[in-house]
Structure formats: structure tokens, C-alpha cells
N, C-alpha and C. Protein backbone atom coordinates (compact mmCIF):
# COMPACT_ATOMS: atom_id res chain seq x y z
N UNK A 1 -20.16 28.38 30.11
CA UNK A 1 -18.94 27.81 30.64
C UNK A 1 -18.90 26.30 30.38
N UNK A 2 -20.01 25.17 30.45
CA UNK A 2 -19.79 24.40 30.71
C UNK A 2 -19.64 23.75 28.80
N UNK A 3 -20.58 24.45 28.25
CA UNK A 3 -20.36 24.48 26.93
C UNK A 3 -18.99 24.62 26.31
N UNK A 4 -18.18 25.52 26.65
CA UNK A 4 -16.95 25.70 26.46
C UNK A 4 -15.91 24.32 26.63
N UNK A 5 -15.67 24.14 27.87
CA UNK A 5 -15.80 22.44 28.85
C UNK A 5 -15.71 21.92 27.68
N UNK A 6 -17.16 21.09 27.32
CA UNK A 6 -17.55 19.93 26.69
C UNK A 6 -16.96 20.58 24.75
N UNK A 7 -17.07 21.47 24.83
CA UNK A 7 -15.98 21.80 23.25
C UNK A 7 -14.61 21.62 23.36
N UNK A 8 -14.25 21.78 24.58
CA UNK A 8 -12.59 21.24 24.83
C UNK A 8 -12.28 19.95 25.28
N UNK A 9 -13.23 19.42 25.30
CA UNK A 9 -13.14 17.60 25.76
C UNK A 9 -13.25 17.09 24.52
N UNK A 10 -14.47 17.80 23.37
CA UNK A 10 -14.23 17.34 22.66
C UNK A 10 -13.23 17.24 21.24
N UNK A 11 -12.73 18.31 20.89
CA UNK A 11 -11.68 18.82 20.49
C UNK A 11 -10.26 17.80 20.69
N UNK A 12 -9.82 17.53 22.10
CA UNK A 12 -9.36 16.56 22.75
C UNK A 12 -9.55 15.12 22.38
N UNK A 13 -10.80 14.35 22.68
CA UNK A 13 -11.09 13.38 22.06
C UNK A 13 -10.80 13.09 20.23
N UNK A 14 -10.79 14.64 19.50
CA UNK A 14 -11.11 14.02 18.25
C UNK A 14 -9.59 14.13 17.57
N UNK A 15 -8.99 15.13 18.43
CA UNK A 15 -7.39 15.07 18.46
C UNK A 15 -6.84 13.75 18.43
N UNK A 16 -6.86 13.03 19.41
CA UNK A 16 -6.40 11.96 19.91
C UNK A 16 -6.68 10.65 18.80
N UNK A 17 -8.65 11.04 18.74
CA UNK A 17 -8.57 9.64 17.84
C UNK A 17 -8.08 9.80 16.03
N UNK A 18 -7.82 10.93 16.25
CA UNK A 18 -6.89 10.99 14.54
C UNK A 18 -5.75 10.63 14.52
N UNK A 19 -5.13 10.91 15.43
CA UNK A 19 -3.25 10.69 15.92
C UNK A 19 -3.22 8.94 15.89
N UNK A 20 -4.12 8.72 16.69
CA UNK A 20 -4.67 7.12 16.58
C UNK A 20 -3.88 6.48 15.23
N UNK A 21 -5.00 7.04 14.67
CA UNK A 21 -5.77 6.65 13.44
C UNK A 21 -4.20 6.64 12.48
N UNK A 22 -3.73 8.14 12.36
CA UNK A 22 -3.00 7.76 11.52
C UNK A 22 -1.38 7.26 11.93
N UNK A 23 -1.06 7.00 13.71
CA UNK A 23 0.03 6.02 13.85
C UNK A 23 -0.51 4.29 13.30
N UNK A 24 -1.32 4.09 13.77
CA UNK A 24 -1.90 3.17 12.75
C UNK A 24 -1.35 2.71 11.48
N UNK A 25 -2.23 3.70 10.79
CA UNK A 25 -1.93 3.54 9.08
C UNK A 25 -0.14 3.54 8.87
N UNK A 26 0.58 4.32 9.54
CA UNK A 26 1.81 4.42 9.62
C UNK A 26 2.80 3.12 9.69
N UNK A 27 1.97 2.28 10.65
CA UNK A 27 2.47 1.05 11.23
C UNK A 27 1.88 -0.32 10.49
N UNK A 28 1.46 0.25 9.14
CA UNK A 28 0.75 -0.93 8.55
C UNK A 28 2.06 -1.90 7.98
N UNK A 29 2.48 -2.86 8.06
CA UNK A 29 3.43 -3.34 7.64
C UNK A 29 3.72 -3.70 5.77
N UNK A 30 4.41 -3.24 5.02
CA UNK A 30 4.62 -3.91 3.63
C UNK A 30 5.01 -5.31 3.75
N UNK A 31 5.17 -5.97 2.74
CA UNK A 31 5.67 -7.57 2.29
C UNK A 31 6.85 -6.79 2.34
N UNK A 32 7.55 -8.13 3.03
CA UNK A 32 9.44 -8.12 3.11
C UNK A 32 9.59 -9.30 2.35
N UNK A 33 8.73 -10.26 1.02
CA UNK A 33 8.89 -11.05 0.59
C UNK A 33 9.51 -10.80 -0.94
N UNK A 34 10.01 -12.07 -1.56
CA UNK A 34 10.43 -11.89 -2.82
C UNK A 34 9.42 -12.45 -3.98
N UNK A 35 8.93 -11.61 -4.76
CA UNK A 35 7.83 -12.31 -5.79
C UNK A 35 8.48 -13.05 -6.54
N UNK A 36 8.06 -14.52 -7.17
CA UNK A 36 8.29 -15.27 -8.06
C UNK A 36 8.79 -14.24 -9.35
N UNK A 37 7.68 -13.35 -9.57
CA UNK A 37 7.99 -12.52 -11.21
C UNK A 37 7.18 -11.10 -10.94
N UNK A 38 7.50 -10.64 -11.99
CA UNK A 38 6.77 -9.46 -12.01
C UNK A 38 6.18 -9.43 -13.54
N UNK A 39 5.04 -8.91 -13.40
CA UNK A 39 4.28 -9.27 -14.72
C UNK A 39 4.01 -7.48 -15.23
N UNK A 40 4.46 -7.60 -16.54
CA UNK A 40 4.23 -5.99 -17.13
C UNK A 40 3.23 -6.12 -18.17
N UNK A 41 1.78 -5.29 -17.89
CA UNK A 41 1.00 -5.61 -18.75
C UNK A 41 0.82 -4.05 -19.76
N UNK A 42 1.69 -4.54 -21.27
CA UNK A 42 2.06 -3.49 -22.17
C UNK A 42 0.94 -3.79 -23.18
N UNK A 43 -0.34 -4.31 -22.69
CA UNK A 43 -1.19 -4.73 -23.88
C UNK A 43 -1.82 -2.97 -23.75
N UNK A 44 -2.29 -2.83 -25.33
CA UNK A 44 -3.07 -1.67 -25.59
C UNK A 44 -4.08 -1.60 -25.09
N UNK A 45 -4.78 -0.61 -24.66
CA UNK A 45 -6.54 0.09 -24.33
C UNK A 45 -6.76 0.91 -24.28
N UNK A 46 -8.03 1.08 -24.78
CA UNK A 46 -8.94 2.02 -24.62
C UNK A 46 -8.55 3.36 -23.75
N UNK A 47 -8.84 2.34 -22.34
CA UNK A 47 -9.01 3.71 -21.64
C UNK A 47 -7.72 2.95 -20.54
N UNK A 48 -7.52 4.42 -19.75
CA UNK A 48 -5.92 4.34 -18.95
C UNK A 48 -6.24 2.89 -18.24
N UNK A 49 -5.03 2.54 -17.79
CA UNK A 49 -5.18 1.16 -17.06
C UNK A 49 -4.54 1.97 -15.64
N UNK A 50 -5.33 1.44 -14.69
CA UNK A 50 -4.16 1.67 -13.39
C UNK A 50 -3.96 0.31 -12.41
N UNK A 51 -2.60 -0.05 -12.15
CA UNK A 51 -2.34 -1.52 -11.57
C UNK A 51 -1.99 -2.16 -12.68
N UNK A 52 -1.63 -2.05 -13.52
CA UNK A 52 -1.56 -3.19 -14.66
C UNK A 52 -0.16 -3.91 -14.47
N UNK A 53 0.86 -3.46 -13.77
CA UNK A 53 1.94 -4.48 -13.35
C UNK A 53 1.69 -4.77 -11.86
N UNK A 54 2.30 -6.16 -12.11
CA UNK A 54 1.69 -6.41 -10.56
C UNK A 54 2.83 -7.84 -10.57
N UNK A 55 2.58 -8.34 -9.26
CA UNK A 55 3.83 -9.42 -8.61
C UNK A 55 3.11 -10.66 -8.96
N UNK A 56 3.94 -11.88 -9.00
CA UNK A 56 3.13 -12.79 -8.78
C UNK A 56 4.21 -13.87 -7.73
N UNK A 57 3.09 -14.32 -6.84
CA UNK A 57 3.81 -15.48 -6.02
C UNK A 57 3.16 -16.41 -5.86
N UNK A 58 3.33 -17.86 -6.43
CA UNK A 58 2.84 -18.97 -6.39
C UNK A 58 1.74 -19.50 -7.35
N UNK A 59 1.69 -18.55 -8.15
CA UNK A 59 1.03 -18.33 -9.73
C UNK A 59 -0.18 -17.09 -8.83
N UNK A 60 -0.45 -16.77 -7.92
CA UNK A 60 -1.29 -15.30 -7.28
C UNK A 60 -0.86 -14.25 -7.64
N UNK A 61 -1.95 -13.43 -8.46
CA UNK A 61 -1.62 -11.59 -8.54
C UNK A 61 -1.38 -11.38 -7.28
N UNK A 62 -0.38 -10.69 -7.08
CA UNK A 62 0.08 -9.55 -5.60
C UNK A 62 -0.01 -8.24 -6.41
N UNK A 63 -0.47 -7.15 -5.84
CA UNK A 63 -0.25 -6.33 -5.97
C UNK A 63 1.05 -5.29 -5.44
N UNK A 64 1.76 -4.68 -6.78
CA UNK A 64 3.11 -3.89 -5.91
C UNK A 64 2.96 -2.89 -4.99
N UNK A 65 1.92 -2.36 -4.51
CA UNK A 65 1.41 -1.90 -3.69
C UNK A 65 1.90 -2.18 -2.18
N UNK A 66 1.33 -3.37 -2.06
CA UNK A 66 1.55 -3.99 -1.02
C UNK A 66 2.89 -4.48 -0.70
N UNK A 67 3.67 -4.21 -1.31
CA UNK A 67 5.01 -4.56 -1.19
C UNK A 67 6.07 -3.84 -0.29
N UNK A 68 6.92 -3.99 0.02
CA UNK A 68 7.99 -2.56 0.84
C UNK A 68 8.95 -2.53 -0.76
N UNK A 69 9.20 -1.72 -1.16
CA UNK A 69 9.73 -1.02 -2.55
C UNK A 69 10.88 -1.29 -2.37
N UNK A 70 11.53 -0.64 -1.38
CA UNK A 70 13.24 -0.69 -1.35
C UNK A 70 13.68 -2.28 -0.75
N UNK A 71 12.98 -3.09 0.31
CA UNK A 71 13.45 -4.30 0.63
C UNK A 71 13.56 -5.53 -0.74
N UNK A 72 12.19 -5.38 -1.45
CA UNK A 72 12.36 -6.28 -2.81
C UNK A 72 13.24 -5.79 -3.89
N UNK A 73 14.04 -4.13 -3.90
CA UNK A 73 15.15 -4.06 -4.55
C UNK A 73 16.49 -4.31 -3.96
N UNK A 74 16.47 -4.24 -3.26
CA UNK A 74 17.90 -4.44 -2.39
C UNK A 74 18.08 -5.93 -2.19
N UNK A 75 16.85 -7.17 -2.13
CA UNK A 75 16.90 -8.14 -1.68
C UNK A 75 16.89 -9.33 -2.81
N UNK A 76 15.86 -8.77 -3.40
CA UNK A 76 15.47 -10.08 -4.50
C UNK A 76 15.75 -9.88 -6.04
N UNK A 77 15.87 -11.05 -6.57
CA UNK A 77 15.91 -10.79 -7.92
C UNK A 77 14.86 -11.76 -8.31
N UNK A 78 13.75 -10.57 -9.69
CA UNK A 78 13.12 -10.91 -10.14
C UNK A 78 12.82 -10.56 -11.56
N UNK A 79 12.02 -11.77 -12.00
CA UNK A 79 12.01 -12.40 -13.40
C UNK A 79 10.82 -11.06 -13.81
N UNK A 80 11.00 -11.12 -14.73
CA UNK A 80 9.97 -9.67 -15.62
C UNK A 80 9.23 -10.53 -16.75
N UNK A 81 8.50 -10.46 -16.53
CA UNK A 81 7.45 -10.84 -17.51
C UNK A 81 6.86 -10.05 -18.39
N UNK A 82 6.39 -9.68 -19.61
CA UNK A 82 5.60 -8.92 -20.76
C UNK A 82 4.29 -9.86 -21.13
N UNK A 83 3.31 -8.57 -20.28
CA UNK A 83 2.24 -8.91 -21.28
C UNK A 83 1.98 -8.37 -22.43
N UNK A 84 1.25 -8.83 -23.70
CA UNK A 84 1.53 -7.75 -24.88
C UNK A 84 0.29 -8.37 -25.54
């Protein structure tokens, strides 16, 4: 019985700290900012590139990642850059 108990407390506990966990991640905020440029890197390689366009603000790589997607289209206009 008491075994039972302590499997439903814990069950409970691990419920809770996932729900946590991922309102959290949910609530992570994007950039509501406008990048100086956006840099497109069309140079050839080897092997796949992943990230190779990315923001820049204040001559700093940003990554578009970190960005909110729809606020920097709706909001800003930005310069495109080619790398090659």
C-alpha cells in the first residue's frame, strides 16, 4: 500500500515538473528587434552547412533563430546581403 502511495506522489511530482519545464520553454521570449542586414551565405561546401544565414546587428552575428519570424516581417525592413 504504501508503495503504491509513494508511486503516486511520485508520478505527481514528475507530472508537474515537466508541465514546468515545458510552460517555461513556451515562455522563452524571441527578439522583437530589427536586424541591421541579413547575411546569405551562398558560398559552396563540402559538406551541408546548417545556420549559414544569419542577422547582423551592430556588425554581431545574431542568429535567425532567436528572432520572432513574423514580428521582423511585418515590422522591419531589411538589407540582404550575399555571401559568395
Amino acid at each position: 500500500m504504501k508503495k503504491i502511495a509513494i508511486g503516486i506522489v511520485l508520478v505527481i511530482i514528475i507530472s508537474i515538473g515537466i508541465f514546468l519545464l515545458i510552460q517555461n520553454m513556451s515562455q522563452t521570449e524571441k527578439l522583437k528587434v530589427c536586424p541591421d542586414k541579413l547575411i546569405q551565405n551562398d558560398m559552396p561546401s563540402i559538406m551541408p552547412i546548417t545556420n549559414s544565414n544569419y542577422y547582423l546587428i551592430n556588425g554581431e552575428r545574431k542568429e535567425i533563430i532567436d528572432f520572432d519570424a513574423n514580428w521582423v516581417k511585418n515590422n522591419c525592413t531589411i538589407k540582404i546581403e550575399k555571401e559568395i
